[in-house]
PDB file of N, CA and C in Angstrom:
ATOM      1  N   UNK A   1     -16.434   3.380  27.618  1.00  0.00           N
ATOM      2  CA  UNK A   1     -17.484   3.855  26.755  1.00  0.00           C
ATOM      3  C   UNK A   1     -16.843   4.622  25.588  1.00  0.00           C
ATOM      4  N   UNK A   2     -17.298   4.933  24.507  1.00  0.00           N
ATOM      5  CA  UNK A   2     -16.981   5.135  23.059  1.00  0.00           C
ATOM      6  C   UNK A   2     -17.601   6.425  22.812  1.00  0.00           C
ATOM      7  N   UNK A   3     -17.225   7.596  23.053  1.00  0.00           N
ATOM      8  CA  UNK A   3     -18.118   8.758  22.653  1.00  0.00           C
ATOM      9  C   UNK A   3     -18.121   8.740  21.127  1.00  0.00           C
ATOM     10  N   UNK A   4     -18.887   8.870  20.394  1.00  0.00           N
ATOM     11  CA  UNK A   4     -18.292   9.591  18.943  1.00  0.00           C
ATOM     12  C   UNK A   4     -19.057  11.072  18.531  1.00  0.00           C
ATOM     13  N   UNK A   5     -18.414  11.461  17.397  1.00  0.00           N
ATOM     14  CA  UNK A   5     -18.347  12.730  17.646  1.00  0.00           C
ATOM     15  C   UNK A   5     -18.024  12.995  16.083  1.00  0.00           C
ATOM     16  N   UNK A   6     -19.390  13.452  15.129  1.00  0.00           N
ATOM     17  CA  UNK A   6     -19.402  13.413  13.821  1.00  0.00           C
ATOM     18  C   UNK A   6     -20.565  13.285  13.102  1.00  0.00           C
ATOM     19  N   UNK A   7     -20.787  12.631  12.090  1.00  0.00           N
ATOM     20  CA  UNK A   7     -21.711  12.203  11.553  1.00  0.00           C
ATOM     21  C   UNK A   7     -22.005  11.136  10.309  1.00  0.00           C
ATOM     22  N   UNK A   8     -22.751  10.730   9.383  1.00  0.00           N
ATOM     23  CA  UNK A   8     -23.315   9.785   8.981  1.00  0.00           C
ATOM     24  C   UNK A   8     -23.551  10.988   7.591  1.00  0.00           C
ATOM     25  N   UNK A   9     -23.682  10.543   6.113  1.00  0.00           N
ATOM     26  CA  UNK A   9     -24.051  10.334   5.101  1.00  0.00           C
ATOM     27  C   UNK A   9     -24.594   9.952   4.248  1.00  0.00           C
ATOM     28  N   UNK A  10     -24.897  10.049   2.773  1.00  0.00           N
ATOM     29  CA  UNK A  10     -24.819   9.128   1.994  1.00  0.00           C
ATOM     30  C   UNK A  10     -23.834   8.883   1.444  1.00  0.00           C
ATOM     31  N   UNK A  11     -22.301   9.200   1.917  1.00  0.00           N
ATOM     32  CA  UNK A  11     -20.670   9.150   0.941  1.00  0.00           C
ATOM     33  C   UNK A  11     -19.650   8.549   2.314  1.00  0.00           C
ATOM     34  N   UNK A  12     -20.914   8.401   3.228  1.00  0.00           N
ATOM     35  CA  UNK A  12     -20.086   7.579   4.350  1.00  0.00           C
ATOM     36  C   UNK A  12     -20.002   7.963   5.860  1.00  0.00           C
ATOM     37  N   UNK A  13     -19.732   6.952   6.877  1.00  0.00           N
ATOM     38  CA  UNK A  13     -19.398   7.704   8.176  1.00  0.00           C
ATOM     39  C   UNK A  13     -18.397   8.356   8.566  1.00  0.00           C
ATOM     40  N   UNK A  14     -18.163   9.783   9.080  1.00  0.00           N
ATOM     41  CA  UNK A  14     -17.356  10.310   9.657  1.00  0.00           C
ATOM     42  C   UNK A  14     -17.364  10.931  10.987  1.00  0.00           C
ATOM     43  N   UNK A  15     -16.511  10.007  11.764  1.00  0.00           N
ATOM     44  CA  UNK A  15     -16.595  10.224  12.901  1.00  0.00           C
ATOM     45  C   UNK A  15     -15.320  10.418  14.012  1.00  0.00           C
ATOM     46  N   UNK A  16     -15.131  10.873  15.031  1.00  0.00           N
ATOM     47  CA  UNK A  16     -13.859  11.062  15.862  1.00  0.00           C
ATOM     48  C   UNK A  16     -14.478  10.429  17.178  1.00  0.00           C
ATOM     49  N   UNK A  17     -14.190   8.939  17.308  1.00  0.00           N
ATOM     50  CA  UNK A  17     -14.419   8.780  18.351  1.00  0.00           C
ATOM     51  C   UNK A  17     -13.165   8.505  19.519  1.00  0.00           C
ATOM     52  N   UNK A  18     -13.778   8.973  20.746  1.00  0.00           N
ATOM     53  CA  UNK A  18     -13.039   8.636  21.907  1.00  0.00           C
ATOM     54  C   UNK A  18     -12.959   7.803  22.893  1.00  0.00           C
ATOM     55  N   UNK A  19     -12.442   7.080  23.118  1.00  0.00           N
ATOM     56  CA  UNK A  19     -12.859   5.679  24.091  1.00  0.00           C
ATOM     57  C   UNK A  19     -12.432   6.623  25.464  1.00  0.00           C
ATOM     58  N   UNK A  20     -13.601   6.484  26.135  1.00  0.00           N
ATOM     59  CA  UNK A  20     -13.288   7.355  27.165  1.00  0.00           C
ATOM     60  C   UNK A  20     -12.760   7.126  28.663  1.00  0.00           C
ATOM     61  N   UNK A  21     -12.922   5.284  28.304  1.00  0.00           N
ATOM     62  CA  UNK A  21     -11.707   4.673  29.744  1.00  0.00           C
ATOM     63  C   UNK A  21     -10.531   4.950  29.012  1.00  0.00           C
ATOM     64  N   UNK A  22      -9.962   5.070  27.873  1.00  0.00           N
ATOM     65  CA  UNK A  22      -8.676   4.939  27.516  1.00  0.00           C
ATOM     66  C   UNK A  22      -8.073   6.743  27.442  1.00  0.00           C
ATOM     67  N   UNK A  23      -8.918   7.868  27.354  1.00  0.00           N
ATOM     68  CA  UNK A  23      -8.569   9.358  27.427  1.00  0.00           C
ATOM     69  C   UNK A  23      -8.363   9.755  29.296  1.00  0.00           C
ATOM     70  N   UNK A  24      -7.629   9.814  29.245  1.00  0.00           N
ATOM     71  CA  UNK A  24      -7.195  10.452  30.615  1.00  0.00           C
ATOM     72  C   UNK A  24      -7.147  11.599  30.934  1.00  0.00           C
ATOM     73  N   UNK A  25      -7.508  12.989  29.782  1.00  0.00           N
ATOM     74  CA  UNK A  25      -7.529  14.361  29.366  1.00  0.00           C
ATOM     75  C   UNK A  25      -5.963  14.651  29.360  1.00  0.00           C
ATOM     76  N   UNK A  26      -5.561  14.048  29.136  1.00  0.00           N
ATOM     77  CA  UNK A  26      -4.063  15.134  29.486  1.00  0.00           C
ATOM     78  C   UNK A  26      -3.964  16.099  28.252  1.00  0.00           C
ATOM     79  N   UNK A  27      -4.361  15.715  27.543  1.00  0.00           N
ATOM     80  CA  UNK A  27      -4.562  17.160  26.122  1.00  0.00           C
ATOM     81  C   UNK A  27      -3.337  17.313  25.251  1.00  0.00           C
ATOM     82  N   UNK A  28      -2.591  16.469  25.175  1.00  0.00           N
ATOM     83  CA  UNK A  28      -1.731  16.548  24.422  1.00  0.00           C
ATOM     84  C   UNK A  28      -2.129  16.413  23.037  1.00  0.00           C
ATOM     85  N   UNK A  29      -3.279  15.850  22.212  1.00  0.00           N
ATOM     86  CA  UNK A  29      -3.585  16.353  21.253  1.00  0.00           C
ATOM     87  C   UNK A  29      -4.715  17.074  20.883  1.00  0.00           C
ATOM     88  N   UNK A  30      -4.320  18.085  21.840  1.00  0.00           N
ATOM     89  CA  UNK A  30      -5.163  19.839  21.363  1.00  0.00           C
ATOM     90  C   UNK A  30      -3.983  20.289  20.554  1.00  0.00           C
ATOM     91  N   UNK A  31      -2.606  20.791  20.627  1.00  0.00           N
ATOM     92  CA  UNK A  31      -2.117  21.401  20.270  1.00  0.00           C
ATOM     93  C   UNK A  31      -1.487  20.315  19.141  1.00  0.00           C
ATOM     94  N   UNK A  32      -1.799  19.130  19.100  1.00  0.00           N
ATOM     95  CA  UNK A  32      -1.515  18.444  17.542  1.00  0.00           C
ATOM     96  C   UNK A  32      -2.416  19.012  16.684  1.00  0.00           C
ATOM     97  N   UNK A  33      -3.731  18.949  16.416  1.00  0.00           N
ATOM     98  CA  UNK A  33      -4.686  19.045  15.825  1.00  0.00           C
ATOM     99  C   UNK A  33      -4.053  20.526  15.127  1.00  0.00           C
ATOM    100  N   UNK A  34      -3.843  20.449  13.672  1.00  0.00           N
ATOM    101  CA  UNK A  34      -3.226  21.332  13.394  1.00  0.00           C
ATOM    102  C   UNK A  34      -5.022  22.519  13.259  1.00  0.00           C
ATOM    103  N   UNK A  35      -6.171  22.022  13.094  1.00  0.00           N
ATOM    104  CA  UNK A  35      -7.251  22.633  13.029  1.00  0.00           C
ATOM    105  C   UNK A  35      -7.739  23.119  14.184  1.00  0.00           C
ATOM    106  N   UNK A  36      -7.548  22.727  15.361  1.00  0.00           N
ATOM    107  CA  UNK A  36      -7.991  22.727  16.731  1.00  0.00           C
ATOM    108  C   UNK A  36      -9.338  22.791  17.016  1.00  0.00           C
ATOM    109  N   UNK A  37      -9.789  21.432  16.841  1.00  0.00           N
ATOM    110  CA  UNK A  37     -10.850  20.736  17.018  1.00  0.00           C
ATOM    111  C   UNK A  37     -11.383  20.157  18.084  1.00  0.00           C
ATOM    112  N   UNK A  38     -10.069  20.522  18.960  1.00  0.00           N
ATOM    113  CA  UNK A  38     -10.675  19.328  19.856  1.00  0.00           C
ATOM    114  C   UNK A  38     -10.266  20.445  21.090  1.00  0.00           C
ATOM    115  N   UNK A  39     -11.260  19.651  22.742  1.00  0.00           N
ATOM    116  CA  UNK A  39     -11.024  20.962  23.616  1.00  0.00           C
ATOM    117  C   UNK A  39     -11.065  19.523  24.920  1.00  0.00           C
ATOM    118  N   UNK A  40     -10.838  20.090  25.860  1.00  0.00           N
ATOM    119  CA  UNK A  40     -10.801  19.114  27.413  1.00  0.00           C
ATOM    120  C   UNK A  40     -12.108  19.747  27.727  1.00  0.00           C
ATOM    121  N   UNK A  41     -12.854  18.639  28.548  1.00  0.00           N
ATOM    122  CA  UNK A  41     -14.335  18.971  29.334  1.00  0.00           C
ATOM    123  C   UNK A  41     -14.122  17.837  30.277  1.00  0.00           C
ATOM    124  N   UNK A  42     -15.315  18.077  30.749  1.00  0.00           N
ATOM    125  CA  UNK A  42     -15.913  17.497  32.448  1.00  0.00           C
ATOM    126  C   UNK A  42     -16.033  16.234  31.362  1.00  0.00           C
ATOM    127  N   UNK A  43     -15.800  14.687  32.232  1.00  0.00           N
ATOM    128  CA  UNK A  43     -16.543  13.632  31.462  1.00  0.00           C
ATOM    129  C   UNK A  43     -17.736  13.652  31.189  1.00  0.00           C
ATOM    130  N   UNK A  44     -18.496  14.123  30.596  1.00  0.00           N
ATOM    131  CA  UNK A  44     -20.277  13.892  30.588  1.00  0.00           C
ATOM    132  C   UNK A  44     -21.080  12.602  30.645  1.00  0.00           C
ATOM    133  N   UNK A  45     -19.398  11.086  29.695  1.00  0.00           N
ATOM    134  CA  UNK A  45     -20.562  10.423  29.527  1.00  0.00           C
ATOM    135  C   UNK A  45     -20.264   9.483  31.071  1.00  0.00           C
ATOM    136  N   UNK A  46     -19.362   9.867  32.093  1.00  0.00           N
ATOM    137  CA  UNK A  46     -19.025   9.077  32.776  1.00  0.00           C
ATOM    138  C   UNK A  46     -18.800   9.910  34.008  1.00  0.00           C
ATOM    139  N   UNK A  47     -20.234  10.465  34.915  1.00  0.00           N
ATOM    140  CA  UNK A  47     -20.052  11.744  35.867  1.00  0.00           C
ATOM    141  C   UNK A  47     -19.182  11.337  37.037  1.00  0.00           C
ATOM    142  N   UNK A  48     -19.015  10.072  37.124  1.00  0.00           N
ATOM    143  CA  UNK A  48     -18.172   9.270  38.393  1.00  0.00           C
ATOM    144  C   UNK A  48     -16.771   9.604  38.034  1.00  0.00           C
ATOM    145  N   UNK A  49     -16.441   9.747  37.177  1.00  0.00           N
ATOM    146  CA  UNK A  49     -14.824   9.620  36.650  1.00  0.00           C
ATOM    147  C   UNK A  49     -14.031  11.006  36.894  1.00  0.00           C
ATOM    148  N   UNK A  50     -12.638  10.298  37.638  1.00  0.00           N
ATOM    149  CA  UNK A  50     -12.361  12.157  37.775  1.00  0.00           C
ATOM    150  C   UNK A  50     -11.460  12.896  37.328  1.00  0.00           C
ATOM    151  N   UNK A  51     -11.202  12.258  35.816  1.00  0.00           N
ATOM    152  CA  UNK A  51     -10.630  12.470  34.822  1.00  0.00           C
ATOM    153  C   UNK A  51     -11.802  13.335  33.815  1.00  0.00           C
ATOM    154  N   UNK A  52     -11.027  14.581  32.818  1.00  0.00           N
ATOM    155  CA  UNK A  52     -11.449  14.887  31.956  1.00  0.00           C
ATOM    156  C   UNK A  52     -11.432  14.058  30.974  1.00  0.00           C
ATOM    157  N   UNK A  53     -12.049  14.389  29.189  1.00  0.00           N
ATOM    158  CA  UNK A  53     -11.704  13.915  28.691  1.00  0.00           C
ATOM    159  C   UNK A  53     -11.933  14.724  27.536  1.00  0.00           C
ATOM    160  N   UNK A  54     -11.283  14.767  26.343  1.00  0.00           N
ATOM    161  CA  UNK A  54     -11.821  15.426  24.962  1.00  0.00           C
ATOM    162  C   UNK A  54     -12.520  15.228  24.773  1.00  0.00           C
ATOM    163  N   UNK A  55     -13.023  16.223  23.578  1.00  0.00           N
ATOM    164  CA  UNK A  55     -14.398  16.246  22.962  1.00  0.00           C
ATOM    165  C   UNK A  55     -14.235  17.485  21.594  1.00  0.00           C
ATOM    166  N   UNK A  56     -14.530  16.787  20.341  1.00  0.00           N
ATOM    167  CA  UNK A  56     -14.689  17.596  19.171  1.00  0.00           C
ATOM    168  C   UNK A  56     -15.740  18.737  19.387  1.00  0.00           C
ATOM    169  N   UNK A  57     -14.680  19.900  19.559  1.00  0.00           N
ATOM    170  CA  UNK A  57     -15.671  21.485  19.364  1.00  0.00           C
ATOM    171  C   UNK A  57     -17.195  21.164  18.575  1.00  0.00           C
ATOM    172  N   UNK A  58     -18.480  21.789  18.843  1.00  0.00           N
ATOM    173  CA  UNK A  58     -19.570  21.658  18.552  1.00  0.00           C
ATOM    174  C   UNK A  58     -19.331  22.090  17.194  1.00  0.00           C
ATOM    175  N   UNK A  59     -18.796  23.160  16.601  1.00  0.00           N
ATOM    176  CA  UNK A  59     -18.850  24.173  15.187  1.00  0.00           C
ATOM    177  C   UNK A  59     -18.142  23.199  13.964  1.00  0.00           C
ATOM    178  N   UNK A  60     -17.053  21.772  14.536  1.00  0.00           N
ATOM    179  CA  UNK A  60     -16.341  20.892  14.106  1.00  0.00           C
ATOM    180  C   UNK A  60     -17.383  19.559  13.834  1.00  0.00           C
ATOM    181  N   UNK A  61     -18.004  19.300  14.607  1.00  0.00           N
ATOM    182  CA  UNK A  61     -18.754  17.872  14.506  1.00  0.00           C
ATOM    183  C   UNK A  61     -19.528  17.479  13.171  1.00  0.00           C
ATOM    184  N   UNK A  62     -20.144  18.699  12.922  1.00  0.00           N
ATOM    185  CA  UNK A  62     -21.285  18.276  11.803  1.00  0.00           C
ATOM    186  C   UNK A  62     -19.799  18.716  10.519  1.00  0.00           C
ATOM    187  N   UNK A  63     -18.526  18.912  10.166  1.00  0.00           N
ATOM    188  CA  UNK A  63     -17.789  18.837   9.228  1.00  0.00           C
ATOM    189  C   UNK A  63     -16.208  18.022   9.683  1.00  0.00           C
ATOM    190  N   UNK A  64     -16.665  17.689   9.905  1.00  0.00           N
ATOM    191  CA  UNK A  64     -15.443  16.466  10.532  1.00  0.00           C
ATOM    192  C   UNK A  64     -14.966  15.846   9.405  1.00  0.00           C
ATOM    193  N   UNK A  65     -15.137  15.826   8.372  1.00  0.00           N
ATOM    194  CA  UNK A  65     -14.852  15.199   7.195  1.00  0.00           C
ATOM    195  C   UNK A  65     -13.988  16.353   6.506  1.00  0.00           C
ATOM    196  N   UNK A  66     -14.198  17.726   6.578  1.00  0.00           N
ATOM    197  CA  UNK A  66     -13.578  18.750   5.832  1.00  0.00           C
ATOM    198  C   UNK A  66     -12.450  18.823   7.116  1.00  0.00           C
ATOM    199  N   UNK A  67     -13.102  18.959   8.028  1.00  0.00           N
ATOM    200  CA  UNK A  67     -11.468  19.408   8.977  1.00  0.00           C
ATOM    201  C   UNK A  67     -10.785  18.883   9.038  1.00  0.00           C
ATOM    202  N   UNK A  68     -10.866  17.489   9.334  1.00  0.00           N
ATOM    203  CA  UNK A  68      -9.386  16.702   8.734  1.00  0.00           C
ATOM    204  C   UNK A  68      -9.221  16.687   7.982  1.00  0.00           C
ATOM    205  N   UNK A  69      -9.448  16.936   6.799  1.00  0.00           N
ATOM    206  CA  UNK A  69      -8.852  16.532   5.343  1.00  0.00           C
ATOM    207  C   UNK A  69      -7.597  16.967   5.307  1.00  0.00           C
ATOM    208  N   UNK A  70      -6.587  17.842   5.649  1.00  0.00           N
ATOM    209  CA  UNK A  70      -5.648  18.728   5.970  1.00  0.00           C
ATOM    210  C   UNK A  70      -4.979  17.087   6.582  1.00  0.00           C
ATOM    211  N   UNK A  71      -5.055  16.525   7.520  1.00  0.00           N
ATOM    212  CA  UNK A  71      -4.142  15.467   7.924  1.00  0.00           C
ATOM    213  C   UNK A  71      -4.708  14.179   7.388  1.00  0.00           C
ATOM    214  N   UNK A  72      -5.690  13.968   6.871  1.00  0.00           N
ATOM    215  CA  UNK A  72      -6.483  12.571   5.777  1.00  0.00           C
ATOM    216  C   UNK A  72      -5.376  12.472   4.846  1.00  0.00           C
ATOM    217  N   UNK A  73      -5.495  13.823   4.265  1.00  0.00           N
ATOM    218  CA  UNK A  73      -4.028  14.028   2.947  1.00  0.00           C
ATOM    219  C   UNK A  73      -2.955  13.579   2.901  1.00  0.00           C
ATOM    220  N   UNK A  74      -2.545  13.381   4.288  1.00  0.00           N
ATOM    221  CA  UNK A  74      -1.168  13.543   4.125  1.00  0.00           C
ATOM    222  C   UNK A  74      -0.503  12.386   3.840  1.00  0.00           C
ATOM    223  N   UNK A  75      -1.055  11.354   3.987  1.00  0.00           N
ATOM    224  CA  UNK A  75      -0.494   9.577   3.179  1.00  0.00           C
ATOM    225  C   UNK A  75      -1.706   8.581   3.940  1.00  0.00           C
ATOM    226  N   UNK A  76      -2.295   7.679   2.879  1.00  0.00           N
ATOM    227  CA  UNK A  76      -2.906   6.777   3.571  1.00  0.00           C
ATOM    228  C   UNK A  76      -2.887   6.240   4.573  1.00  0.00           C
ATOM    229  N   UNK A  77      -1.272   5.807   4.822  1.00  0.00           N
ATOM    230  CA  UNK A  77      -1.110   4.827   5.888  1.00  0.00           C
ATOM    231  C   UNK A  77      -0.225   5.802   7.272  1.00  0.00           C
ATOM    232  N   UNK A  78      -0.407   7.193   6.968  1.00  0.00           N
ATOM    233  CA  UNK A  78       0.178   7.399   7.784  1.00  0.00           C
ATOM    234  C   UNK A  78      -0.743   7.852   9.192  1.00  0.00           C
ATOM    235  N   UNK A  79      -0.225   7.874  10.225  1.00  0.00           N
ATOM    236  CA  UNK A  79      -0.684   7.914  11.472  1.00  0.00           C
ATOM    237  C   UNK A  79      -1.106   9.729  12.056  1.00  0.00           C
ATOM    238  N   UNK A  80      -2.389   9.729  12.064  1.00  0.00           N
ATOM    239  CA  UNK A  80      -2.914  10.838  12.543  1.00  0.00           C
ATOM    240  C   UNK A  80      -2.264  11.834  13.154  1.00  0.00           C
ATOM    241  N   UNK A  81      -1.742  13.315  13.632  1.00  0.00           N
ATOM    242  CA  UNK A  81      -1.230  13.520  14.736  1.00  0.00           C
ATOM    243  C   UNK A  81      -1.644  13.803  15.862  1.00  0.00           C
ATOM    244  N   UNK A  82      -3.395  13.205  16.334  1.00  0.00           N
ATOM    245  CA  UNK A  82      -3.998  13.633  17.513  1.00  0.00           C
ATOM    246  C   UNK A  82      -3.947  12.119  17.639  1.00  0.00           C
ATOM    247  N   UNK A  83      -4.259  11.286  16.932  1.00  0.00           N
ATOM    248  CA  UNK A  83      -3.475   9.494  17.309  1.00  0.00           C
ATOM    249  C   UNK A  83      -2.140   9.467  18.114  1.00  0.00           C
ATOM    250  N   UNK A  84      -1.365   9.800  16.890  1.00  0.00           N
ATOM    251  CA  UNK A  84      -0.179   9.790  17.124  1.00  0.00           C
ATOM    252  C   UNK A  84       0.292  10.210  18.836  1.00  0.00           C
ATOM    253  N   UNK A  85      -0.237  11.210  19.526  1.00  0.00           N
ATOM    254  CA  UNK A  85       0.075  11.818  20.581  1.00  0.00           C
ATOM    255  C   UNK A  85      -0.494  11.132  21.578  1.00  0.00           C
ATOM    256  N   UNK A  86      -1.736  10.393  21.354  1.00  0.00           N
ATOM    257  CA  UNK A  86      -2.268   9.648  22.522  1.00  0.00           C
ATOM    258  C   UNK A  86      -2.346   8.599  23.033  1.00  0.00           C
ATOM    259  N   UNK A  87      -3.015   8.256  23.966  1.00  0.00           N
ATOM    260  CA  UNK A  87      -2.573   6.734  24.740  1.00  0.00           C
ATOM    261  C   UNK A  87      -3.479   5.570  23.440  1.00  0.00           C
ATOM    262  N   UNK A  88      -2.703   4.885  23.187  1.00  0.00           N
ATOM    263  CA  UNK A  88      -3.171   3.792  22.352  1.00  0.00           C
ATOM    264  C   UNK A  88      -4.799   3.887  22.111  1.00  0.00           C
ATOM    265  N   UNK A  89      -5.254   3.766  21.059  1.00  0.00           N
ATOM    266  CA  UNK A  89      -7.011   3.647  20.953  1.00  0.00           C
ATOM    267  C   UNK A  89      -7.860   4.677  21.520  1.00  0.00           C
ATOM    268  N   UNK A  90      -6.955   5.688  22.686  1.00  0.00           N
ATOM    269  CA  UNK A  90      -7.570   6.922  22.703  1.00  0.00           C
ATOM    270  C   UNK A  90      -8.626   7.394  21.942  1.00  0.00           C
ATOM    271  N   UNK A  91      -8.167   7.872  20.317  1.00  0.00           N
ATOM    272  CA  UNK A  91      -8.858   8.468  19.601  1.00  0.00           C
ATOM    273  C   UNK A  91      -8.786   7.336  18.265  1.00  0.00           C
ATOM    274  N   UNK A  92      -9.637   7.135  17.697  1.00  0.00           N
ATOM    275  CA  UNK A  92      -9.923   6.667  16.530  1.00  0.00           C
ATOM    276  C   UNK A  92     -10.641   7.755  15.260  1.00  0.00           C
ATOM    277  N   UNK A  93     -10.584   7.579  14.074  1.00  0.00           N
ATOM    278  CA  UNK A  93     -11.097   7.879  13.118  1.00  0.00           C
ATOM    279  C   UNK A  93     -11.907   6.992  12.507  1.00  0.00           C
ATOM    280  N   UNK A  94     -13.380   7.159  11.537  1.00  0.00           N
ATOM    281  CA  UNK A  94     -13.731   6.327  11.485  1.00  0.00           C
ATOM    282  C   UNK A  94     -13.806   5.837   9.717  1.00  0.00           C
ATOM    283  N   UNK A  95     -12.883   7.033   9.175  1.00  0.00           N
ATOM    284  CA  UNK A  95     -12.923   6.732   7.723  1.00  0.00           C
ATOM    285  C   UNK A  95     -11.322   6.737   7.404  1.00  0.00           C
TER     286      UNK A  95
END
């Protein structure tokens, strides 16, 4: 399942989603996130699973577009560092 975690516009979607068979919580990108956006919780969307998984802080969601901008900046093509740290497709961005 695909949590996302963000919002919608008129200048576009911005969103942090998490594929949540592919997050295993191990949290290795909490302490990437140079903003610290992101926190470990109970799975919510999957109460069987007995793995945690991330989830974008509530105070982060509705500006998800300003908080990354800090790592958006840093080269088009370059690779996130809460990507970068996690298991493949983990985390996506959606702009």
């Amino acid at each position: 399942m695909i949590a996302n975690f963000g919002y919608k516009d008129g200048s576009g979607d911005f969103y942090i989603s998490i594929d949540t068979d592919k997050c295993n919580g191990c949290g290795d990108c909490i302490p990437a996130c140079p903003v610290g956006l992101l926190q470990i919780r109970e799975n919510e969307y999957d109460p069987m699973a007995d793995d945690n998984m991330v989830v974008v802080l509530e105070e982060h969601r509705k500006k998800i577009k300003y908080s990354c901008a800090p790592c958006k900046n840093e080269g088009k093509d370059s690779i996130l560092p809460c990507v970068k740290v996690c298991l493949p497709n983990a985390i996506t961005h959606s702009w």
